[in-house]
Each structure stands twice: as structure tokens, then as C-alpha cells.
C-alpha atoms as a PDB file:
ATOM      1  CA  UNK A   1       0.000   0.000   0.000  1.00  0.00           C
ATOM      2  CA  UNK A   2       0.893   3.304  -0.566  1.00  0.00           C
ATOM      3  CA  UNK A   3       0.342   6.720   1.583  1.00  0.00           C
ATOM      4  CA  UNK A   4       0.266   9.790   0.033  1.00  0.00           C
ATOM      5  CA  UNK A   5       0.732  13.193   1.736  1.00  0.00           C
ATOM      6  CA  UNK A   6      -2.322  15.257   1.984  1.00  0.00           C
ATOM      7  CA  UNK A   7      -2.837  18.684   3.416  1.00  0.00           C
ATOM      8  CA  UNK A   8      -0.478  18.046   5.562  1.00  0.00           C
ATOM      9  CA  UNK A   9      -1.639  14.429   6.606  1.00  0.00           C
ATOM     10  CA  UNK A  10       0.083  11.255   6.312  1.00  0.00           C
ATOM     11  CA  UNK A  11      -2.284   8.197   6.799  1.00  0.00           C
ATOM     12  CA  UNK A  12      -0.895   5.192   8.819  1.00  0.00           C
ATOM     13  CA  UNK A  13      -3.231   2.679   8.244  1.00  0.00           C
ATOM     14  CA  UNK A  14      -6.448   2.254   5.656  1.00  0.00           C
ATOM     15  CA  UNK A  15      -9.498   0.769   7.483  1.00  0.00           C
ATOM     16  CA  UNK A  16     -11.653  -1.076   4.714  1.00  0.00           C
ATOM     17  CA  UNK A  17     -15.293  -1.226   6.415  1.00  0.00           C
ATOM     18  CA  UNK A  18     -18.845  -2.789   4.805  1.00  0.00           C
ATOM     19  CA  UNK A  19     -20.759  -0.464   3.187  1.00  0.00           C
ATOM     20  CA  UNK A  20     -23.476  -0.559   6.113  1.00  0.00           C
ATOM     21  CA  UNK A  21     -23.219  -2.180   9.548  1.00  0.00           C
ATOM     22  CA  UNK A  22     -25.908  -4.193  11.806  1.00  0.00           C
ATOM     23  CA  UNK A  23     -25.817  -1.440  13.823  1.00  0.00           C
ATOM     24  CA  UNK A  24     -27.085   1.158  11.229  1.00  0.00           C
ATOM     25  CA  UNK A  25     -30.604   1.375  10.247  1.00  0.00           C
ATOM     26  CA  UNK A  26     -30.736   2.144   6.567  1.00  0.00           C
ATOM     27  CA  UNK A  27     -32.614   5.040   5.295  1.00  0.00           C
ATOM     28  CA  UNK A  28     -35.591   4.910   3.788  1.00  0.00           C
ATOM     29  CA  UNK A  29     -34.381   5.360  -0.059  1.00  0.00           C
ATOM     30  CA  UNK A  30     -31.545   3.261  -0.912  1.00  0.00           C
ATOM     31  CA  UNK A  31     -29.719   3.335  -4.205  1.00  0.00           C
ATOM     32  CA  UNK A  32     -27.833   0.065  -4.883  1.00  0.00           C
ATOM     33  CA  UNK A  33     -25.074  -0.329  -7.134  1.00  0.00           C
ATOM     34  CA  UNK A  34     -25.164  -3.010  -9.334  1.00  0.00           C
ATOM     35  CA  UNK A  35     -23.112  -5.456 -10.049  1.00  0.00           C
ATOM     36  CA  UNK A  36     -22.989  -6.816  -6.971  1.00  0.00           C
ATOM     37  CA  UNK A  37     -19.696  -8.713  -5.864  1.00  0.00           C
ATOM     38  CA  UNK A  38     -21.265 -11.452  -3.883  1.00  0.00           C
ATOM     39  CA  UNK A  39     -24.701 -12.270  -4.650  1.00  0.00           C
ATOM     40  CA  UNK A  40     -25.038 -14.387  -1.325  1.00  0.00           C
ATOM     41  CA  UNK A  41     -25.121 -11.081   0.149  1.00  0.00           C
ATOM     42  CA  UNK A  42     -28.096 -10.012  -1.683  1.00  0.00           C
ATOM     43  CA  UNK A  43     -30.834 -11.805   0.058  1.00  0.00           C
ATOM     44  CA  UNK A  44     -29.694 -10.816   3.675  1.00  0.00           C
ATOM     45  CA  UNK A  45     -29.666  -6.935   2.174  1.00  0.00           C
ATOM     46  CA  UNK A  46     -32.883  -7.164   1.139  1.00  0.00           C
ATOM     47  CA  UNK A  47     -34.614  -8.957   4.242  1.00  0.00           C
ATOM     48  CA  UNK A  48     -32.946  -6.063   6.093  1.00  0.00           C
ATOM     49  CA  UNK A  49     -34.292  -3.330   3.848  1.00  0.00           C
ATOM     50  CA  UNK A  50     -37.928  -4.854   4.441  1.00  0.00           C
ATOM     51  CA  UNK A  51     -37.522  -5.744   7.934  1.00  0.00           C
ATOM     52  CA  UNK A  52     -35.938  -2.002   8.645  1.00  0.00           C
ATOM     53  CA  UNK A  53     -38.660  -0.373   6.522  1.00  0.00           C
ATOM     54  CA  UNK A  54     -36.866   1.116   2.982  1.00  0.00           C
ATOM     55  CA  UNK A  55     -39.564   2.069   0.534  1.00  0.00           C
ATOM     56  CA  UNK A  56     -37.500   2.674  -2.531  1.00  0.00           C
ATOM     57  CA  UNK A  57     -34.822   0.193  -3.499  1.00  0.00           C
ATOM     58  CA  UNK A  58     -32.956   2.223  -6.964  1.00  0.00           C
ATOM     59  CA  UNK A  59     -30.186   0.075  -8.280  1.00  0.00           C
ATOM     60  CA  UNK A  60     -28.291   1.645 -10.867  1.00  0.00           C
ATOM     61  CA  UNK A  61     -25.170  -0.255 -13.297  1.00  0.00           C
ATOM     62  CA  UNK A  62     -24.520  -2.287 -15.503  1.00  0.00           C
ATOM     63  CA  UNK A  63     -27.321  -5.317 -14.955  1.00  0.00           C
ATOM     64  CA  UNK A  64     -29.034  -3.154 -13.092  1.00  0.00           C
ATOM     65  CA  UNK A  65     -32.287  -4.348 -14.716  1.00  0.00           C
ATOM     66  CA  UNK A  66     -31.180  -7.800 -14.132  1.00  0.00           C
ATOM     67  CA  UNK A  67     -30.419  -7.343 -10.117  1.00  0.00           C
ATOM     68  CA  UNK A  68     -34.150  -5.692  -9.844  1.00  0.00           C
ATOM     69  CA  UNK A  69     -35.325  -8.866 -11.133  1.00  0.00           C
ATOM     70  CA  UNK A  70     -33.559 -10.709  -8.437  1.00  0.00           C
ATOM     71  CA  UNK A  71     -34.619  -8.392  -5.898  1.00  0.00           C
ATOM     72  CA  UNK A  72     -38.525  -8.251  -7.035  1.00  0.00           C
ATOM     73  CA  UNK A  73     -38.381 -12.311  -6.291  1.00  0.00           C
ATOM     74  CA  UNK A  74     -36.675 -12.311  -3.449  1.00  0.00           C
ATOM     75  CA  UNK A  75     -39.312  -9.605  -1.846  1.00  0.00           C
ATOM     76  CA  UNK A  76     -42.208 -11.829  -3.383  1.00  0.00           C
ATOM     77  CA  UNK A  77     -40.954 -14.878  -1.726  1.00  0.00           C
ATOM     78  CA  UNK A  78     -43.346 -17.240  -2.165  1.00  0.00           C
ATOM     79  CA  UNK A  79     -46.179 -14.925  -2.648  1.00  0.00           C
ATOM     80  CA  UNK A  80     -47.544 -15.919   0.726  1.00  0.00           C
ATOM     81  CA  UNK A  81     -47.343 -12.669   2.717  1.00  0.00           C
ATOM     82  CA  UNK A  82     -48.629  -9.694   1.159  1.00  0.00           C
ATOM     83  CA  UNK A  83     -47.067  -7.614   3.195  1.00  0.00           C
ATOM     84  CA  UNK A  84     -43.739  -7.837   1.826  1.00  0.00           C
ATOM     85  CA  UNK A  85     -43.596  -4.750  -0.061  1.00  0.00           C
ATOM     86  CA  UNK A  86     -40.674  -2.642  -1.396  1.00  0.00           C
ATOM     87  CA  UNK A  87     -40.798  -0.036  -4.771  1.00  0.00           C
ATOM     88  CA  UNK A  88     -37.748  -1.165  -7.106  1.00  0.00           C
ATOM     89  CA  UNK A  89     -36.193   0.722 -10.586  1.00  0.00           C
ATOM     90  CA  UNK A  90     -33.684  -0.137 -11.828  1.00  0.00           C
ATOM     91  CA  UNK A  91     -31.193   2.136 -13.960  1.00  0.00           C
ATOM     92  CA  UNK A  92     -28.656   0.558 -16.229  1.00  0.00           C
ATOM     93  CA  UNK A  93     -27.896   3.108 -18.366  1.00  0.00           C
ATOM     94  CA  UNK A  94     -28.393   6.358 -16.145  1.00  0.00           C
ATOM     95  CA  UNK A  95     -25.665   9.257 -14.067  1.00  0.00           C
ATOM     96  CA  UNK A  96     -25.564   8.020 -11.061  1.00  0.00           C
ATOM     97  CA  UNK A  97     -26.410  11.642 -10.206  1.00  0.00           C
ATOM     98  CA  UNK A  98     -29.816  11.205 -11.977  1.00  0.00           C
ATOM     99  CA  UNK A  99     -30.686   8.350 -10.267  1.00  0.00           C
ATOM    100  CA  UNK A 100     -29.713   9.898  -6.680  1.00  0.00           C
ATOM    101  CA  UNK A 101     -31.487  12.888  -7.795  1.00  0.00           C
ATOM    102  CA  UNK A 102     -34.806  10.315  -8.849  1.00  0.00           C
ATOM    103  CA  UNK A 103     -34.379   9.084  -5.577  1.00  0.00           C
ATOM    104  CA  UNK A 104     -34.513  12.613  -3.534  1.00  0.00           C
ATOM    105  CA  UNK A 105     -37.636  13.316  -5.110  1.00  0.00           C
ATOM    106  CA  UNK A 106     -39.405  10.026  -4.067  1.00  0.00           C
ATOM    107  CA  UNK A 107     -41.728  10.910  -1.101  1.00  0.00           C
ATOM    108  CA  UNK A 108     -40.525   8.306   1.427  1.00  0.00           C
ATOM    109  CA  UNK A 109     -41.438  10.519   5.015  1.00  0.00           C
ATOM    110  CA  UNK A 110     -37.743  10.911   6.498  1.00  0.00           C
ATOM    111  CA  UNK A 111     -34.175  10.819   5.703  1.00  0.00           C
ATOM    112  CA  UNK A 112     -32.273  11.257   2.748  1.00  0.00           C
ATOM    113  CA  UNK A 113     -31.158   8.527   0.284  1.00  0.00           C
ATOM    114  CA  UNK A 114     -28.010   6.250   0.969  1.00  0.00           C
ATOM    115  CA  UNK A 115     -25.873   4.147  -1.705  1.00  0.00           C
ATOM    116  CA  UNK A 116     -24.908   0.692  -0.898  1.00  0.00           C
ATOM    117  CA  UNK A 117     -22.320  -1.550  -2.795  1.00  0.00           C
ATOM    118  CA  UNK A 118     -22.931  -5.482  -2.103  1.00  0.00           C
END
């Protein structure tokens, strides 16, 4: 690894942590960015954005349309409880800033909109 001065600053060490943590609760508009690097992870991420109450799940990259897919099942389940909701898009070919900006503008109550990598 290499450190790089900056303003005067000379890290020591480079702390690599996940995306989001148990002990977060994620905000209510999520973008996701797709592709994912371990789609094992993808199940647990979205039982936790139903369980912690997201409304809008955005996912936005290459196979973007391809990861909603996966998502939309894996919220249906086996169509047994109806109320396993959660609003996906997906955006393949969209600025990230659009998306983000698509997401802001969703009326989800509180908070403001958080990206996730998988």
C-alpha cells in the first residue's frame, strides 16, 4: 500500500469497512449499485431493507435491470405474505447523479437517500 501526503496528513493505516453495519438502520431510499460482488449477500440486504422499513430500493449499473429482477423475487418470496412490499427501478444506463437525484424526489417521510455496494 501506498500513503500519500495530503494537506499536511500522512495516513498510517487504511481501514476497509462494509458499506453498512448491523448497527445502522438504513434510510428509507436506498440506491444500490449493481453489479454486486457477492450475490449471497443479496438476500440478507434485502430482508434487512424490508424488515428495517426502505420504501424505494434504486439500483443503478450495468445489470441493473437484471439485479431488480432478483430483488422483485426475493421480496415476493413465495407470494404468501402480502405484506412484503418494497418499490424497485432499476437504472442501467443512467448518471448516477440522476438516479440519486430520482431518488430525492421520491416521497418516502424521512431521511435522505443512501448508496450501498454489495
Amino acid at each position: 500500500m501506498r500513503s500519500r501526503r495530503h494537506d499536511g496528513f500522512t495516513p498510517i493505516a487504511v481501514v476497509l469497512l462494509p458499506t453498512y453495519t448491523l448497527a445502522m438502520v438504513l434510510a428509507r431510499k436506498v440506491v444500490l449499485h449493481s453489479p454486486t460482488s457477492d450475490t449471497a449477500d443479496l438476500a440478507g440486504f434485502v430482508e434487512r431493507c424490508l424488515s428495517e422499513g426502505v420504501l424505494l430500493l434504486a439500483i443503478v449499473g450495468p445489470g441493473a435491470d437484471k439485479l431488480e429482477d432478483e430483488v422483485d423475487w426475493i421480496v415476493v418470496g413465495d407470494g404468501s405474505d402480502p405484506s412484503r412490499f418494497l418499490c424497485t427501478t432499476s437504472h442501467p444506463n443512467e448518471p448516477l447523479e440522476d438516479v440519486i437525484g430520482m431518488a430525492n424526489a421520491f416521497d418516502a417521510g424521512r431521511g435522505g437517500v443512501e448508496q450501498v455496494f454489495l
